[in-house]
Protein backbone atom coordinates (compact mmCIF):
# COMPACT_ATOMS: atom_id res chain seq x y z
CA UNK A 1 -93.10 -11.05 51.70
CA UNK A 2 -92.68 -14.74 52.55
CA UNK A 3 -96.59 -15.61 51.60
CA UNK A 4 -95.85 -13.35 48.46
CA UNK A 5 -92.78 -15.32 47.57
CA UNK A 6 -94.54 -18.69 48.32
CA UNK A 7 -97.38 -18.34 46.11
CA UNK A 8 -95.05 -17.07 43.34
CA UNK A 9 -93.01 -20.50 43.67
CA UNK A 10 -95.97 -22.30 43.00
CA UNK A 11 -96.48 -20.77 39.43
CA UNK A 12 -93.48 -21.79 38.20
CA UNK A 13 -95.15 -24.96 35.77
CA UNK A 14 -97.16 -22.67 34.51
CA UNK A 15 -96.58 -21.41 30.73
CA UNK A 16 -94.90 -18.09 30.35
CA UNK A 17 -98.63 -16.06 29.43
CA UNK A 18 -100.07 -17.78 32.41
CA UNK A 19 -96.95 -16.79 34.67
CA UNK A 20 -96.99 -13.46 34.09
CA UNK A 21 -100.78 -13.01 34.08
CA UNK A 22 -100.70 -14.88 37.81
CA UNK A 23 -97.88 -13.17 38.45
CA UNK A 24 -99.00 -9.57 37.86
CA UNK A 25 -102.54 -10.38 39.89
CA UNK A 26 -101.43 -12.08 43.54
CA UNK A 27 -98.47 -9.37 43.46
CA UNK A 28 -101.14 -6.66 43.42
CA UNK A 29 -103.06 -8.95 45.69
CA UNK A 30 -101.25 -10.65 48.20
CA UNK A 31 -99.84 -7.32 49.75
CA UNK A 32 -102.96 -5.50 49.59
CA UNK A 33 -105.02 -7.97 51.74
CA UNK A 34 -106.84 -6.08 54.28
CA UNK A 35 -109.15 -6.59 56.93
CA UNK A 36 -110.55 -2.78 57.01
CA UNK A 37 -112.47 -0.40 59.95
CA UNK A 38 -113.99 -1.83 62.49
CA UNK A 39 -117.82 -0.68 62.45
CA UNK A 40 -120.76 -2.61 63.75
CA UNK A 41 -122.56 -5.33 61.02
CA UNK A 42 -119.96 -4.06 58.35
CA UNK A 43 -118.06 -6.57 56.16
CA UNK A 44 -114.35 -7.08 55.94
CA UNK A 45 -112.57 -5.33 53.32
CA UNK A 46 -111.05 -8.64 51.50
CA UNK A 47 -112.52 -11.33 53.72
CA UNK A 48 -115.53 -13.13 54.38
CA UNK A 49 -116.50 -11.70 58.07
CA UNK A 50 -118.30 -8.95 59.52
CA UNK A 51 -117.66 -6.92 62.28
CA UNK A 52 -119.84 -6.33 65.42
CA UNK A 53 -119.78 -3.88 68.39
CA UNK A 54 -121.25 -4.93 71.09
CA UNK A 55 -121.23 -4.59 74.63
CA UNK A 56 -120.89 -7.35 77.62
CA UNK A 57 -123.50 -8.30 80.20
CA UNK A 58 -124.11 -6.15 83.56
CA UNK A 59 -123.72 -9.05 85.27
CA UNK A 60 -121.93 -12.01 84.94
CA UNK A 61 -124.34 -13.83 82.94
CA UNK A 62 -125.35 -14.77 79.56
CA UNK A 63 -125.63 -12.58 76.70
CA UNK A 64 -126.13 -12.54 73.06
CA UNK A 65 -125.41 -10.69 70.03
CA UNK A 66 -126.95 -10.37 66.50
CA UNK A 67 -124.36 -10.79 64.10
CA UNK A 68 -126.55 -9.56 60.86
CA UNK A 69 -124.83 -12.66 58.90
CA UNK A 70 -127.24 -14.06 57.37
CA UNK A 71 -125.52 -17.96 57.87
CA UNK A 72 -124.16 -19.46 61.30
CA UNK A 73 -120.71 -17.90 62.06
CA UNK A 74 -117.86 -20.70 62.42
CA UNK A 75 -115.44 -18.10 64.06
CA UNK A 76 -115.46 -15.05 66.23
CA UNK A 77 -111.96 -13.29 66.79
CA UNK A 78 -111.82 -10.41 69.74
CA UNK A 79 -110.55 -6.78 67.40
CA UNK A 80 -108.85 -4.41 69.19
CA UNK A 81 -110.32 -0.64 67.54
CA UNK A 82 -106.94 1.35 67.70
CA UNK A 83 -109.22 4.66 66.92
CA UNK A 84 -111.21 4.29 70.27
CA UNK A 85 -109.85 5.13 74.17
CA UNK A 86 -110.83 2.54 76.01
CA UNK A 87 -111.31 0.14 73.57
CA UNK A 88 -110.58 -3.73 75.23
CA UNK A 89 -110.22 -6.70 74.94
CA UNK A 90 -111.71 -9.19 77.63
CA UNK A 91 -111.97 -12.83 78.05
CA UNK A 92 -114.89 -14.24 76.54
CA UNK A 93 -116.39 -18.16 76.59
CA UNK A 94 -118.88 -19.35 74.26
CA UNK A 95 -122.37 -20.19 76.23
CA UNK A 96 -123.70 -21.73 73.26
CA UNK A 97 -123.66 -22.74 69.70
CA UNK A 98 -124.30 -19.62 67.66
CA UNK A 99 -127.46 -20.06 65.07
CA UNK A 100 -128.02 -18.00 62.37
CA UNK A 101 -129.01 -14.53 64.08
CA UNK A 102 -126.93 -14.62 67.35
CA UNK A 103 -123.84 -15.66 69.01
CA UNK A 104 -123.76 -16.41 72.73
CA UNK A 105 -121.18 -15.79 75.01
CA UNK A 106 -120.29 -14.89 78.90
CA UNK A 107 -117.30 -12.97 79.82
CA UNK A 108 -116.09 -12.02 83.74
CA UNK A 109 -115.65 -8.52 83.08
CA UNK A 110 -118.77 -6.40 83.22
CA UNK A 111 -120.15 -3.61 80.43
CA UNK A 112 -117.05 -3.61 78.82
CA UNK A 113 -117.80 -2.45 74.77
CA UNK A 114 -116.05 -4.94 72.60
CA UNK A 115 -115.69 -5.62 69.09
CA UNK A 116 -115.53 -8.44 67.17
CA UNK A 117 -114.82 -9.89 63.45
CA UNK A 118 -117.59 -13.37 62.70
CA UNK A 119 -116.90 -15.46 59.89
C-alpha cells in the first residue's frame, strides 16, 4: 500500500471536490492493477503489452517471433505461466533489433516453450 499511499500524498493541494473525486478513483485503481493470463498475442489486462508463447530454436541458433503488435516493442520481460507444468524460464539474448512484426532472440537451452509480455 506504499504506491497507494504515495499517490494519495500527492493530492493533497488539490480542492476538497477534486480530493475526493481523485481520491475515490486511484483507490479503486491502484490496488486493482493487473497484468492478467498469459495467452499467446493477448493484451495485458491494465497495461500496454501483449503476451506471446513461443517456443526456442532446435538448435542453438537464431530465431524469431511475431509479436502481433502492430508498433516495434521497446521491452520483452520472460512470464513464468503458474497454470502450466513445465513452464520455464531460460536465458535469452537479443540477436537483433526487433521491427514491427518480430523480435529476435537466441537462447542456450533448446525447444524450451516460453512466454513472454512485449511492450
Amino acid at each position: 500500500m506504499a504506491a497507494l499511499g504515495g499517490v494519495l500524498a500527492e493530492l493533497g493541494g488539490l480542492p476538497a471536490d477534486l480530493k475526493k473525486t481523485f481520491t475515490n478513483v486511484f483507490t479503486y485503481l491502484v490496488p486493482n492493477l493487473r497484468f492478467g493470463p498469459i495467452e499467446h498475442q493477448t493484451k495485458a489486462e491494465n497495461f500496454q503489452g501483449f503476451y506471446v508463447n513461443s517456443t526456442t530454436a532446435s538448435s542453438t541458433g537464431e530465431f524469431s517471433i511475431l509479436h502481433g503488435l502492430g508498433r516495434i516493442p521497446y521491452l520483452l520481460k520472460p512470464v513464468l505461466p503458474l497454470d502450466v507444468t513445465g513452464a520455464q524460464m531460460v536465458p535469452l539474448e537479443v540477436t537483433r533489433a526487433a521491427d514491427v512484426n518480430r523480435v529476435y532472440l537466441k537462447s542456450s537451452v533448446t525447444n524450451a516453450p516460453i512466454s513472454l509480455y512485449l511492450e
